[in-house]
Protein backbone atom coordinates (compact mmCIF):
# COMPACT_ATOMS: atom_id res chain seq x y z
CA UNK A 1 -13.54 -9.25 0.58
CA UNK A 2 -9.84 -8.64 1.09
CA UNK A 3 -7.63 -6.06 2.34
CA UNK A 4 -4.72 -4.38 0.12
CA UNK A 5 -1.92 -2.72 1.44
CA UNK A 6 0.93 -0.21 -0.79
CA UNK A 7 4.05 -1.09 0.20
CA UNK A 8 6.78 1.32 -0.90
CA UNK A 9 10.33 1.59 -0.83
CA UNK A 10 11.08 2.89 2.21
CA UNK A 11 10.90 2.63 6.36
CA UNK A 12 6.99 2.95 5.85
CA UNK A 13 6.82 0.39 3.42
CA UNK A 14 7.41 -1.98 6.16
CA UNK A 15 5.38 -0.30 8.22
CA UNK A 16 2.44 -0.37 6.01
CA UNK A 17 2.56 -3.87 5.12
CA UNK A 18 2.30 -4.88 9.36
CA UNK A 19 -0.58 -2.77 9.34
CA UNK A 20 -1.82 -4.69 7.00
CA UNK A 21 -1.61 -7.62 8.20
CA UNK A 22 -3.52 -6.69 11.45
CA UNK A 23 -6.25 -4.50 9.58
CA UNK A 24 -6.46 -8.41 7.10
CA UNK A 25 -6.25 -10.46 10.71
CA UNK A 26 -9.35 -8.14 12.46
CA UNK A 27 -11.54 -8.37 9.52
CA UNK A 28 -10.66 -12.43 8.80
CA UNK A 29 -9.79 -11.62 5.54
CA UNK A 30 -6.93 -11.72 2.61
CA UNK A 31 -4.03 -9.78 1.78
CA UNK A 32 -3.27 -8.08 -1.69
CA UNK A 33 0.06 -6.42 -1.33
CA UNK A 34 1.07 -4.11 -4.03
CA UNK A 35 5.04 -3.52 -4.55
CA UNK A 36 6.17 -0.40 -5.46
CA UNK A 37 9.91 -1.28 -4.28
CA UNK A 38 10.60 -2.40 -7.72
CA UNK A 39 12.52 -5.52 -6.37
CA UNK A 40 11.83 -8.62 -4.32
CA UNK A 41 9.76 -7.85 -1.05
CA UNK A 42 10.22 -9.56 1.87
CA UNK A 43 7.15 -11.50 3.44
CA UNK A 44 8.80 -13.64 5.89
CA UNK A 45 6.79 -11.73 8.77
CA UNK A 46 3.15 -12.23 7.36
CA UNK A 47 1.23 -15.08 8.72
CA UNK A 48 1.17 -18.03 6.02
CA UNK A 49 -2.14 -18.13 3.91
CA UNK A 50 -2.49 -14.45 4.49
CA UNK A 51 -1.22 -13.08 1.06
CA UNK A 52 -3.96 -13.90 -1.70
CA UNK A 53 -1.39 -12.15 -3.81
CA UNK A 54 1.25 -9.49 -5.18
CA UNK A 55 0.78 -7.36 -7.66
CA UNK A 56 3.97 -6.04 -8.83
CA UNK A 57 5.74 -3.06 -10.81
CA UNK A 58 7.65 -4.02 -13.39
CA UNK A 59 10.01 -0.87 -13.19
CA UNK A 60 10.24 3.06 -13.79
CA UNK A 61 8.96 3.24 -16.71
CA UNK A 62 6.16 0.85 -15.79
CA UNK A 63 3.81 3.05 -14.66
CA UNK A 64 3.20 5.98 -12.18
CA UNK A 65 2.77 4.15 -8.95
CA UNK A 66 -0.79 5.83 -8.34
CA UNK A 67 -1.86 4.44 -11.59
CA UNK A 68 -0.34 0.95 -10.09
CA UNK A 69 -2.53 1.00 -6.99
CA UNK A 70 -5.83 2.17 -8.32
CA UNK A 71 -4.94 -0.23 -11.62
CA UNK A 72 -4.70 -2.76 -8.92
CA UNK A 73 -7.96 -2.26 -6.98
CA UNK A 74 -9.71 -2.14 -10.59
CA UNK A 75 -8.05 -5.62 -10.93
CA UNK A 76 -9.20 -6.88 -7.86
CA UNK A 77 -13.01 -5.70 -6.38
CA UNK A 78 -13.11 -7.75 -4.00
CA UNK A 79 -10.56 -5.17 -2.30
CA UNK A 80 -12.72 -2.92 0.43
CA UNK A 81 -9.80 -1.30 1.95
CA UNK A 82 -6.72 0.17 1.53
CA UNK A 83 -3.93 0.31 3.69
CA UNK A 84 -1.11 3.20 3.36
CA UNK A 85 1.41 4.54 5.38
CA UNK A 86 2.05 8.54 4.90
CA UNK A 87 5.27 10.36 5.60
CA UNK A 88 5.52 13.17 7.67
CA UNK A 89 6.58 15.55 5.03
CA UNK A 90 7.34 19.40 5.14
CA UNK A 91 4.52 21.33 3.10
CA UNK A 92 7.34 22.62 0.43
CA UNK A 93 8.32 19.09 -0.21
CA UNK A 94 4.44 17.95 -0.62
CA UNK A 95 4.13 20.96 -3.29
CA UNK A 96 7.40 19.84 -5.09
CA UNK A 97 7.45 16.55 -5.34
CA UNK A 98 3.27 15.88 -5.03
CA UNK A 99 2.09 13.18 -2.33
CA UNK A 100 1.69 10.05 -3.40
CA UNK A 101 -0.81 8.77 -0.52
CA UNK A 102 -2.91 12.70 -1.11
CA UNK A 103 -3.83 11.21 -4.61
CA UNK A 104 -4.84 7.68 -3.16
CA UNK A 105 -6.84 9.06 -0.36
CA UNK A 106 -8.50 11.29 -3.07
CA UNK A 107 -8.83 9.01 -5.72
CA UNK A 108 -9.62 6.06 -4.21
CA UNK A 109 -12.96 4.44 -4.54
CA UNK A 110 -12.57 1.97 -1.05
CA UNK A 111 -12.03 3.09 2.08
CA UNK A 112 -8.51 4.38 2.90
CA UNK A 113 -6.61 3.37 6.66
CA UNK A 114 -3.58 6.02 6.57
CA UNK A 115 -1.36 4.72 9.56
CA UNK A 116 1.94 6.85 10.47
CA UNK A 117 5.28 5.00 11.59
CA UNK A 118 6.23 5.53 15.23
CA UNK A 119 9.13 9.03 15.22
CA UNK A 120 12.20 6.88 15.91
């Protein structure tokens, strides 16, 4: 079994991918991080051995990112859980610009961990 953890382009990006780690760590299990930066991500603070591996976009026009994190668990079945991190977001902006995380909770056939960043 192994963890797998959505890390986005943004401050919770980071912040999912350290919950991650410690959701991987309590369980004793692996890593699969998906990127949805759409460049290099930075793994320098993950334990080594951690990350089984990284599944990748390949760029806009790749595909919609939901479609790259349930593609992903498809890929991989040995994934049980999935980590996200959601944005506080204004209900407007949730109507206009759809939630991301909403579809994954929904949509998802594993167990989603939704973890909020700390208000700076």
């Amino acid at each position: 079994m192994s963890v797998m953890v959505v890390v986005p382009d943004s401050e919770e990006g980071a912040y999912a991918l350290e919950a991650g780690v410690v959701e991987a760590e309590a369980r004793s299990t692996s890593l699969i991080v998906v990127n949805l930066t759409l460049g290099e991500i930075d793994l320098a603070g993950v334990p080594e051995g951690l990350v089984e591996k990284v599944v990748s976009r390949r760029g806009k026009d790749d595909r919609d990112p939901v479609d790259t994190v349930l593609n992903a668990l498809n890929a991989n079945p040995d994934a049980d859980r999935l980590v996200i991190c959601v944005a506080r977001r204004s209900p407007v902006g949730k109507f206009l610009l759809g939630s991301i995380s909403q579809q994954l909770v929904l949509r998802a056939e594993v167990p989603v961990l939704c973890v909020k960043r700390p208000v700076s």
